[in-house]
Protein backbone atom coordinates (compact mmCIF):
# COMPACT_ATOMS: atom_id res chain seq x y z
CA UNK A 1 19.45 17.92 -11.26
CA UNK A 2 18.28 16.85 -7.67
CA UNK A 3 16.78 19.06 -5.92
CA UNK A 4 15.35 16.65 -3.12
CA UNK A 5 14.61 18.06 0.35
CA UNK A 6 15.72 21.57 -0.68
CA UNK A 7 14.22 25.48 -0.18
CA UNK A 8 12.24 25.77 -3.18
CA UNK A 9 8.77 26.73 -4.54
CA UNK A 10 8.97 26.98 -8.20
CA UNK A 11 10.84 26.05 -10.98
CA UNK A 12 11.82 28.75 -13.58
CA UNK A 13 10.55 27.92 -17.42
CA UNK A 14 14.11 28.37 -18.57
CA UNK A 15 14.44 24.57 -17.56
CA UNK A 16 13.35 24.27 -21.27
CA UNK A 17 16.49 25.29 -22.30
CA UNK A 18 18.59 22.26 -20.66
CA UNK A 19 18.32 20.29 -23.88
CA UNK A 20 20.73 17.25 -22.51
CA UNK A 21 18.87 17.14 -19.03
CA UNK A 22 17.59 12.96 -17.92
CA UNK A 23 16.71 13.26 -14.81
CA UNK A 24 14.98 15.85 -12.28
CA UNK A 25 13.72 15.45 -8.83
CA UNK A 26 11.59 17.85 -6.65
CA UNK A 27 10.65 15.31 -4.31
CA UNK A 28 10.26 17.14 -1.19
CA UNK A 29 9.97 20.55 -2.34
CA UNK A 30 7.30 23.25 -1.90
CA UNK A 31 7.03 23.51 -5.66
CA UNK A 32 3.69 23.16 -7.01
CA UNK A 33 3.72 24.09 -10.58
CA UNK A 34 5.92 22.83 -13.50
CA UNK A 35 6.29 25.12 -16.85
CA UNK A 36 5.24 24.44 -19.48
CA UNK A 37 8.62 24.53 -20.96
CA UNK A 38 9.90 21.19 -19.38
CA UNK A 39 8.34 19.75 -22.90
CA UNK A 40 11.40 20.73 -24.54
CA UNK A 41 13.07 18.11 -22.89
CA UNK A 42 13.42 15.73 -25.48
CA UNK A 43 16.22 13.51 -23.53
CA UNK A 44 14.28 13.52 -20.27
CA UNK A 45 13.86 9.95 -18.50
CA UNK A 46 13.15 10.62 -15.11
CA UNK A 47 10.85 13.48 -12.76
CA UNK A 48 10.91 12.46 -9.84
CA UNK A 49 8.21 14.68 -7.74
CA UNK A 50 6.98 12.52 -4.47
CA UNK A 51 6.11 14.57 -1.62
CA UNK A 52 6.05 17.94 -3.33
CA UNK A 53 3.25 20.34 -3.85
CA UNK A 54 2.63 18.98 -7.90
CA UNK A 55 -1.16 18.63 -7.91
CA UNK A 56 -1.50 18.47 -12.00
CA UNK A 57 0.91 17.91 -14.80
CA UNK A 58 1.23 20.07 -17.83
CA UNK A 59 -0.15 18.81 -20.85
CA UNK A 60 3.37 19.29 -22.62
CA UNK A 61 4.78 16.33 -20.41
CA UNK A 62 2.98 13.86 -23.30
CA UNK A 63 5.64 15.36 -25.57
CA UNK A 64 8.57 13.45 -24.01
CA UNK A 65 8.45 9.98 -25.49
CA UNK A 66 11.93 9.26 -23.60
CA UNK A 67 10.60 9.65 -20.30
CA UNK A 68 10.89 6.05 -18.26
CA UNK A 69 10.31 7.28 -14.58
CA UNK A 70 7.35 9.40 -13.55
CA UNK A 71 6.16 9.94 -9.94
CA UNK A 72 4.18 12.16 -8.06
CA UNK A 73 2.10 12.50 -5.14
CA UNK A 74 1.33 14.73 -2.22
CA UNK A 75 1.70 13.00 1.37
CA UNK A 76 -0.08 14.12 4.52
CA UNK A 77 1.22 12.46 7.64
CA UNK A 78 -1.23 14.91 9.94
CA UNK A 79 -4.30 13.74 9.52
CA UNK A 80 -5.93 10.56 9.93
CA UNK A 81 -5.14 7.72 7.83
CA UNK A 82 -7.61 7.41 4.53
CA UNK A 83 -8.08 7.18 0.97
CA UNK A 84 -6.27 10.07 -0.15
CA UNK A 85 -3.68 10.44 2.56
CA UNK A 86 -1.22 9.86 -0.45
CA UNK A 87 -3.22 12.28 -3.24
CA UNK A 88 -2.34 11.72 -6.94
CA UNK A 89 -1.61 14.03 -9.30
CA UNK A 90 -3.69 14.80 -12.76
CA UNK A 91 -2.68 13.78 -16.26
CA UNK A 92 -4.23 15.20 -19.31
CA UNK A 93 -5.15 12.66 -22.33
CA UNK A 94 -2.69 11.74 -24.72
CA UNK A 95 -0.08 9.84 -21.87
CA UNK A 96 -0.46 6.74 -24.11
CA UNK A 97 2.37 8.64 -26.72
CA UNK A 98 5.02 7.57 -23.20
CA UNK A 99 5.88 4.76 -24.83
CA UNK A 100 9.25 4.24 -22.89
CA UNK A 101 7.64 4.63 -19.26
CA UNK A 102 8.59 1.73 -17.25
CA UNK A 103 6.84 3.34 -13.98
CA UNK A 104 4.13 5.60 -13.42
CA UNK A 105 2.92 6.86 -10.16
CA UNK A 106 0.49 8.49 -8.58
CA UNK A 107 -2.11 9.19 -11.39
CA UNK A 108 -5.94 10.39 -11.35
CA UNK A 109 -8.37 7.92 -13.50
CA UNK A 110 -10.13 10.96 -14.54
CA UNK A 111 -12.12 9.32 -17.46
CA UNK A 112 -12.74 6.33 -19.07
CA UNK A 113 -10.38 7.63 -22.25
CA UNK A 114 -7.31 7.70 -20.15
CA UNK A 115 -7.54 4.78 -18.61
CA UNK A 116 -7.69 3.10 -22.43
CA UNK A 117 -4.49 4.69 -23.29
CA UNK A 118 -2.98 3.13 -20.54
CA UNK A 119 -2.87 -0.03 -22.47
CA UNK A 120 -0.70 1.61 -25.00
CA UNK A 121 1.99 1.65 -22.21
CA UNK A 122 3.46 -2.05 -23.07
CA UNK A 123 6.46 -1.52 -21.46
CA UNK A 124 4.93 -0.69 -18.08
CA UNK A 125 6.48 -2.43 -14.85
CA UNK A 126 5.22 -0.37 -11.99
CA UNK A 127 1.71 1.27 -12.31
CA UNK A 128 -0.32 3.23 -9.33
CA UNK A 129 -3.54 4.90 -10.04
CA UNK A 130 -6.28 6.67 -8.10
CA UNK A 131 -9.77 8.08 -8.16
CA UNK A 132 -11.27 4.70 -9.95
CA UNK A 133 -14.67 4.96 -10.62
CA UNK A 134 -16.63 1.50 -10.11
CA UNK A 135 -18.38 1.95 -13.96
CA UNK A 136 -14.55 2.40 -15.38
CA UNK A 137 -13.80 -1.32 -13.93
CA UNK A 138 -13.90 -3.43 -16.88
CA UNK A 139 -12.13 -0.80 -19.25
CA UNK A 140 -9.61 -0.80 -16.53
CA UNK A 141 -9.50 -4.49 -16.48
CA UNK A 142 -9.09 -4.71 -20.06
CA UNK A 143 -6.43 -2.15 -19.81
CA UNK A 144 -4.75 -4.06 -17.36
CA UNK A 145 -5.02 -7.56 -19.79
CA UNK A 146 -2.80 -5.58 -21.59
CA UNK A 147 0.36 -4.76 -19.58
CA UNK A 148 2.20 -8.05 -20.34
CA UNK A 149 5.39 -6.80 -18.30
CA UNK A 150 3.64 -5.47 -14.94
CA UNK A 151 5.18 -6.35 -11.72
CA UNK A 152 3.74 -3.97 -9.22
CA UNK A 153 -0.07 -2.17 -9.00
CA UNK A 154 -1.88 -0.19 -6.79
CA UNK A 155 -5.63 0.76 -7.28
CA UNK A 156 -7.76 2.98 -4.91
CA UNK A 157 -11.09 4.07 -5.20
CA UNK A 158 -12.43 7.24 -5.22
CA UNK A 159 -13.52 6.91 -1.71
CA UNK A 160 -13.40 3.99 0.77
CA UNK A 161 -17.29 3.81 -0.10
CA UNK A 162 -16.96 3.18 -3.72
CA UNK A 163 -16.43 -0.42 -4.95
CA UNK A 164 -13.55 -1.48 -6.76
CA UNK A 165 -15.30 -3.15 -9.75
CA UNK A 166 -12.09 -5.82 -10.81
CA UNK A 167 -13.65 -8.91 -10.95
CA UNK A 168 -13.71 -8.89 -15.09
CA UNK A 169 -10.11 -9.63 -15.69
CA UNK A 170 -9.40 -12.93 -17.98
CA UNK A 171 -5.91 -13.63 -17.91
CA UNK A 172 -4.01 -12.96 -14.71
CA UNK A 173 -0.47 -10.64 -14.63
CA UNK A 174 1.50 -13.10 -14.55
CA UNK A 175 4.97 -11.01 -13.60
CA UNK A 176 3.07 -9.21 -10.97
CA UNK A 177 4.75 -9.61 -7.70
CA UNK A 178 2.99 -6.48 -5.44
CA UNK A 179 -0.65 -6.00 -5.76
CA UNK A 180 -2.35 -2.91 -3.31
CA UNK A 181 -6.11 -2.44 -3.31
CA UNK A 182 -8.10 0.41 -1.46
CA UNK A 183 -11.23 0.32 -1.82
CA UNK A 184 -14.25 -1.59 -1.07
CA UNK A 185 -14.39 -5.15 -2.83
CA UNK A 186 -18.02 -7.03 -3.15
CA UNK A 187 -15.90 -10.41 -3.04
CA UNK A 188 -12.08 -10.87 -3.58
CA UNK A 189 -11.33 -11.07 -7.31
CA UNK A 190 -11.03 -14.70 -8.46
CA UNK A 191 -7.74 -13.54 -10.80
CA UNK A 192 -5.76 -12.45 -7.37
CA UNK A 193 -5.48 -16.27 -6.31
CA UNK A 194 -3.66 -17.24 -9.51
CA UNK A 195 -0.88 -14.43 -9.18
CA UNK A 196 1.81 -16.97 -8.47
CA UNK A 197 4.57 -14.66 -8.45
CA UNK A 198 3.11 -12.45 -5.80
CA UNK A 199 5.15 -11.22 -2.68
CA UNK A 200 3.57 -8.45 -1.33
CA UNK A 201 -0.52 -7.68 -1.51
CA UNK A 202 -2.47 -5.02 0.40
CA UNK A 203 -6.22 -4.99 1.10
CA UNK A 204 -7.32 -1.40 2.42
CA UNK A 205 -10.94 -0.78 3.10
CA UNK A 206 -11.94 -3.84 1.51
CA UNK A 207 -14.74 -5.24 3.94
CA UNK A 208 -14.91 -8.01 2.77
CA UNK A 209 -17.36 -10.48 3.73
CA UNK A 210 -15.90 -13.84 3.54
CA UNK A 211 -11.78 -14.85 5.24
CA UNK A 212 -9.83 -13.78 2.54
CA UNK A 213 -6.83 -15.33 4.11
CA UNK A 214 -8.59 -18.70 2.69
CA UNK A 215 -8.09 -17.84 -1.01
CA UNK A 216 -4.56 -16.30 -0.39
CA UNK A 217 -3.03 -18.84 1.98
CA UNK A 218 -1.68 -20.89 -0.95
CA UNK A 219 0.12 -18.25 -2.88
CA UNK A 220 3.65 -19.80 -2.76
CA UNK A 221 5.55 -17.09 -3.01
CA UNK A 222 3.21 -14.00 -0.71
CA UNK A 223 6.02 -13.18 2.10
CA UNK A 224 4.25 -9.77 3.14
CA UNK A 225 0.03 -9.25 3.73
CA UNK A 226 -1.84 -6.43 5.01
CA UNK A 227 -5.57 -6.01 5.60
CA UNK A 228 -6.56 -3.19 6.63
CA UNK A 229 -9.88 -2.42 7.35
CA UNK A 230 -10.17 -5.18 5.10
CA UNK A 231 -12.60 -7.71 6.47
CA UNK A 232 -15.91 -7.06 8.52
CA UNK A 233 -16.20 -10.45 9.80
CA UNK A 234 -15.85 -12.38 13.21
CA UNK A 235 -13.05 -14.58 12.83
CA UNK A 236 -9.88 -15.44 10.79
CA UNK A 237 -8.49 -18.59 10.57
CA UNK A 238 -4.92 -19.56 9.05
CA UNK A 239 -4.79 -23.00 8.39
CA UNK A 240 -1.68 -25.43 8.93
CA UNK A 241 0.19 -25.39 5.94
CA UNK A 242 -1.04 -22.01 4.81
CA UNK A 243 1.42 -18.80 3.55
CA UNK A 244 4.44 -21.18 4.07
CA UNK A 245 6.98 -17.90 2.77
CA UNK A 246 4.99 -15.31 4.25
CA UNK A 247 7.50 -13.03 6.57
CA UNK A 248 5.10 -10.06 7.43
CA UNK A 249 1.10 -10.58 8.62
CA UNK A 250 -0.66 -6.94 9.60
CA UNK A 251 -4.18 -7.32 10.55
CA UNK A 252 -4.86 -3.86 11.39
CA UNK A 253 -8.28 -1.83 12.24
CA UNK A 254 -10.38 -4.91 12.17
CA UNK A 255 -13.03 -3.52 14.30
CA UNK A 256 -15.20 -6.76 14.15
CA UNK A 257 -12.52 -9.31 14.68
CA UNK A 258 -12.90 -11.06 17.97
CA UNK A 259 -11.05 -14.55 17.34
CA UNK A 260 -7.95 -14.96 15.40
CA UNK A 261 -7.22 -19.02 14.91
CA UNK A 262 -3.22 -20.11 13.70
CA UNK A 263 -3.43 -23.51 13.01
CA UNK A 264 0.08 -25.36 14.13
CA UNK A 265 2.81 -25.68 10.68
CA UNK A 266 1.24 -22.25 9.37
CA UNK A 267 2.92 -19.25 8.48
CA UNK A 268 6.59 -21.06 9.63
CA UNK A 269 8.65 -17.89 8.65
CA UNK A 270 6.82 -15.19 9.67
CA UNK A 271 8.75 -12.52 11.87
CA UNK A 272 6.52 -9.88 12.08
CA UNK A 273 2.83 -9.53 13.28
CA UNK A 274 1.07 -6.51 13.59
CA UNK A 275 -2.48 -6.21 14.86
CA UNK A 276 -4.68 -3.81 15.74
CA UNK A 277 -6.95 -1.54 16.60
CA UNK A 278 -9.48 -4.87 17.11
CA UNK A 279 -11.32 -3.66 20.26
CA UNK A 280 -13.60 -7.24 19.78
CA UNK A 281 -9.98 -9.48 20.07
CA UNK A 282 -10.34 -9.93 23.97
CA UNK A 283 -6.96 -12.15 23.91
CA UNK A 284 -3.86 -12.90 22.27
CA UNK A 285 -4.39 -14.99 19.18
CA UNK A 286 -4.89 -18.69 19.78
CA UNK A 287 -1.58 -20.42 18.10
CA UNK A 288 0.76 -17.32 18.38
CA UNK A 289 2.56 -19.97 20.52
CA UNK A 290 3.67 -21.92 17.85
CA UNK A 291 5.14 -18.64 15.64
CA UNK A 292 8.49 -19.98 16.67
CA UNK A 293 10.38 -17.47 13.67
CA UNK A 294 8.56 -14.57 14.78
CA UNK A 295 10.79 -11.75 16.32
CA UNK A 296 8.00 -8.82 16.40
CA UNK A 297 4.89 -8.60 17.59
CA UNK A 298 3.08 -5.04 17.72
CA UNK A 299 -0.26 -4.56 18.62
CA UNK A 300 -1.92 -0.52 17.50
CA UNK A 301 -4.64 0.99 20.06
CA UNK A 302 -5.47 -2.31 21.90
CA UNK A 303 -7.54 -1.88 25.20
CA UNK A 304 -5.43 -1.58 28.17
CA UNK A 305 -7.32 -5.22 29.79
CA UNK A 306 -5.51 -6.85 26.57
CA UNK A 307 -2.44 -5.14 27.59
CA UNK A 308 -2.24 -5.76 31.24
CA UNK A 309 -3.08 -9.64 30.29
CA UNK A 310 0.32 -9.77 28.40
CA UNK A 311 2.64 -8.31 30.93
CA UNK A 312 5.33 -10.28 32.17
CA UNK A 313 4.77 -12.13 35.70
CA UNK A 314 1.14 -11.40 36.03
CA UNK A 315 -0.61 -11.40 32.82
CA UNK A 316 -2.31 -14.44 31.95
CA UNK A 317 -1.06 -14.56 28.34
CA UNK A 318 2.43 -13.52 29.27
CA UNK A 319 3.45 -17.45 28.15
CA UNK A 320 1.96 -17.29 24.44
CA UNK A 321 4.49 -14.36 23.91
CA UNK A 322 7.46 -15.10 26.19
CA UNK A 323 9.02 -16.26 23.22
CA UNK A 324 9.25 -13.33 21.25
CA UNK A 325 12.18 -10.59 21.29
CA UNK A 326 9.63 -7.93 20.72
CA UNK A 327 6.68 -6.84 21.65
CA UNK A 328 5.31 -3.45 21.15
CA UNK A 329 2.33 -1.33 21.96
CA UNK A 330 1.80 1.46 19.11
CA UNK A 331 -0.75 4.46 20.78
CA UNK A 332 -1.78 6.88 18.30
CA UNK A 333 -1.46 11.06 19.86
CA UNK A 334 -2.46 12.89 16.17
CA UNK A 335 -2.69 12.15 12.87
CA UNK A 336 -0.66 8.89 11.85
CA UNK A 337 1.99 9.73 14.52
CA UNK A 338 1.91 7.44 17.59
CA UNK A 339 4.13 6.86 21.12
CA UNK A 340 5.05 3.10 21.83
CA UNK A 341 6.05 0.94 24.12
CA UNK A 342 8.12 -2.21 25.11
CA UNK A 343 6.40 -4.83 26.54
CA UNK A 344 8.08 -5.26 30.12
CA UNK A 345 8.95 -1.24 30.20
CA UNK A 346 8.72 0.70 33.28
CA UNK A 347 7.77 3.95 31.54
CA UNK A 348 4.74 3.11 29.35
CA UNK A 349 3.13 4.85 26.38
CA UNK A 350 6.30 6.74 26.50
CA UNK A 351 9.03 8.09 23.63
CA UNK A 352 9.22 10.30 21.10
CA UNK A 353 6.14 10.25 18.78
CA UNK A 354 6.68 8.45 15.02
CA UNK A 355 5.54 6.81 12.57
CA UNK A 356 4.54 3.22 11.80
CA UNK A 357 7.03 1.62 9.53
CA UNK A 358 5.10 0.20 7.39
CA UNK A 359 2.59 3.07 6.49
């Protein structure tokens, strides 16, 4: 039964009675309550409720050990961009009886005795959790030791105060290929430079102290990176040699950064760049010049002196991007929704608003 995108709010009980049903989705839907009688389901595999109104899961979902595919979450494109723009859903205790789940997302860490049944989930490939309390760290972390098969996580905080406490972890997930943190780090975790088989990580609200593009440059297989609001510091420097895949750099709401530094042979496939808002970067990257594969170049809430020294003709720095097919100037109106603009365009800060791609 798919119900995505359609004119509903609730879901009778007599869905109990559908004893052969696999697979459900209310993704998209005003409804915001299951029934209890969905735990009849013995042959269920797959609710699928992203972008509905869900806010907490019936107990009697622990009772269907068949179930491979669970996600939830509420999405709010009108407001700002935080923490819990993408809020999880609550669990009750006794999810470590899902034995078949192979992904599970969005959850609430809602106490330190959930998070421990996690581990029972061995067969786990896709895992995103909320609400992580820096004292639940290292049972997380042993948790996490745990799930042998796991190729994507993504951890946030309870708030973009609280600190992510991961730095406890032994033996790194060796399968995991897309790692997303939000949440303020002390120092990156030493574990995250040994992920090998990593393609995609995501540092949000980090502040970190020290470059972290130093300990992940060398990850041979990271093709996409984004900080965001991910490092307090002055200066970033990408070294020649460094993220030889990498396809996909955003370096976005880096308030402090005033010098980005792209050392010649770095980053030799990257296509897209995405920077911004860094009111402190007074000009284009030095070394953007020799980004010979890139194709776009976007730049979010930049000061209009940075923009007028790119145009073509008469801006300064017009040469360091001449190169590149696109160049784009993202201005947010409300909320995460923004108007852009072409570099060269007659018309600018015009369109119809959207959203960033890659939110």
């Amino acid at each position: 039964m798919d119900f995505q995108g359609a004119p509903i709010d609730y879901i009778p009980k007599e869905v109990g009675n559908l004893f052969h049903l696999r697979y459900l989705s209310l993704r998209e839907t005003k409804v915001h309550m299951l029934p209890k009688a969905i735990g009849k389901l013995h042959n269920f595999e797959t609710l699928d409720l992203k972008r509905s109104l869900v806010s907490e899961l019936p107990a009697e979902i622990n009772k269907l050990c068949k179930l491979r595919y669970l996600a939830a979450y509420i999405e709010n494109y009108d407001v700002e961009r935080n923490i819990d723009s993408r809020r999880a859903v609550k669990i009750h205790n006794g999810i470590g009886c899902l034995q078949s789940l192979l992904k599970l997302v969005r959850i609430e860490a809602s106490n330190a005795a959930l998070i421990e049944e996690l581990g029972s989930l061995g067969q786990l490939r896709k895992l995103e959790i909320s609400k992580l309390k820096r004292e639940d760290g290292m049972v997380f972390c042993t948790t996490l030791e745990k799930m042998s098969h796991l190729q994507s996580l993504r951890i946030s905080a309870t708030s973009e105060e609280e600190v992510l406490g991961l730095q406890s972890m032994s033996s790194p997930l060796l399968l995991l290929q897309s790692l997303v943190l939000s949440g303020r780090l002390e120092k990156l975790p030493e574990w995250i430079s040994k992920l090998k088989s990593l393609v995609t990580i995501g540092l949000h609200w980090s502040r970190l102290k020290d470059d972290p593009l130093k300990f992940l440059q060398a990850l041979p297989n990271l093709m996409f990176l984004w900080l965001h609001d991910g490092y307090e510091g002055e200066q970033l420097h990408i070294e020649g040699g460094g993220f030889q895949k990498l396809k996909f750099l955003g370096l976005v709401n880096l308030e402090g950064l005033n010098r980005l530094i792209i050392d010649e042979g770095a980053m030799p496939l990257l296509e897209q760049l995405e920077i911004g808002p860094s009111p402190q970067l007074k000009e284009v990257p030095s070394g953007i010049d020799h980004l010979q594969s890139l194709k776009d170049l976007e730049f979010y809430d930049m000061p209009i002196e940075f923009e007028l020294s790119l145009q073509p003709d008469k801006g300064p720095d017009f040469w360091k991007v001449k190169h590149i097919p696109c160049v784009i100037f993202w201005h947010r109106i409300q909320g995460l929704r923004y108007k852009t603009y072409k570099l060269g365009e007659a018309n600018s800060r015009g369109g119809e608003p959207k959203c960033p791609p890659h939110i």
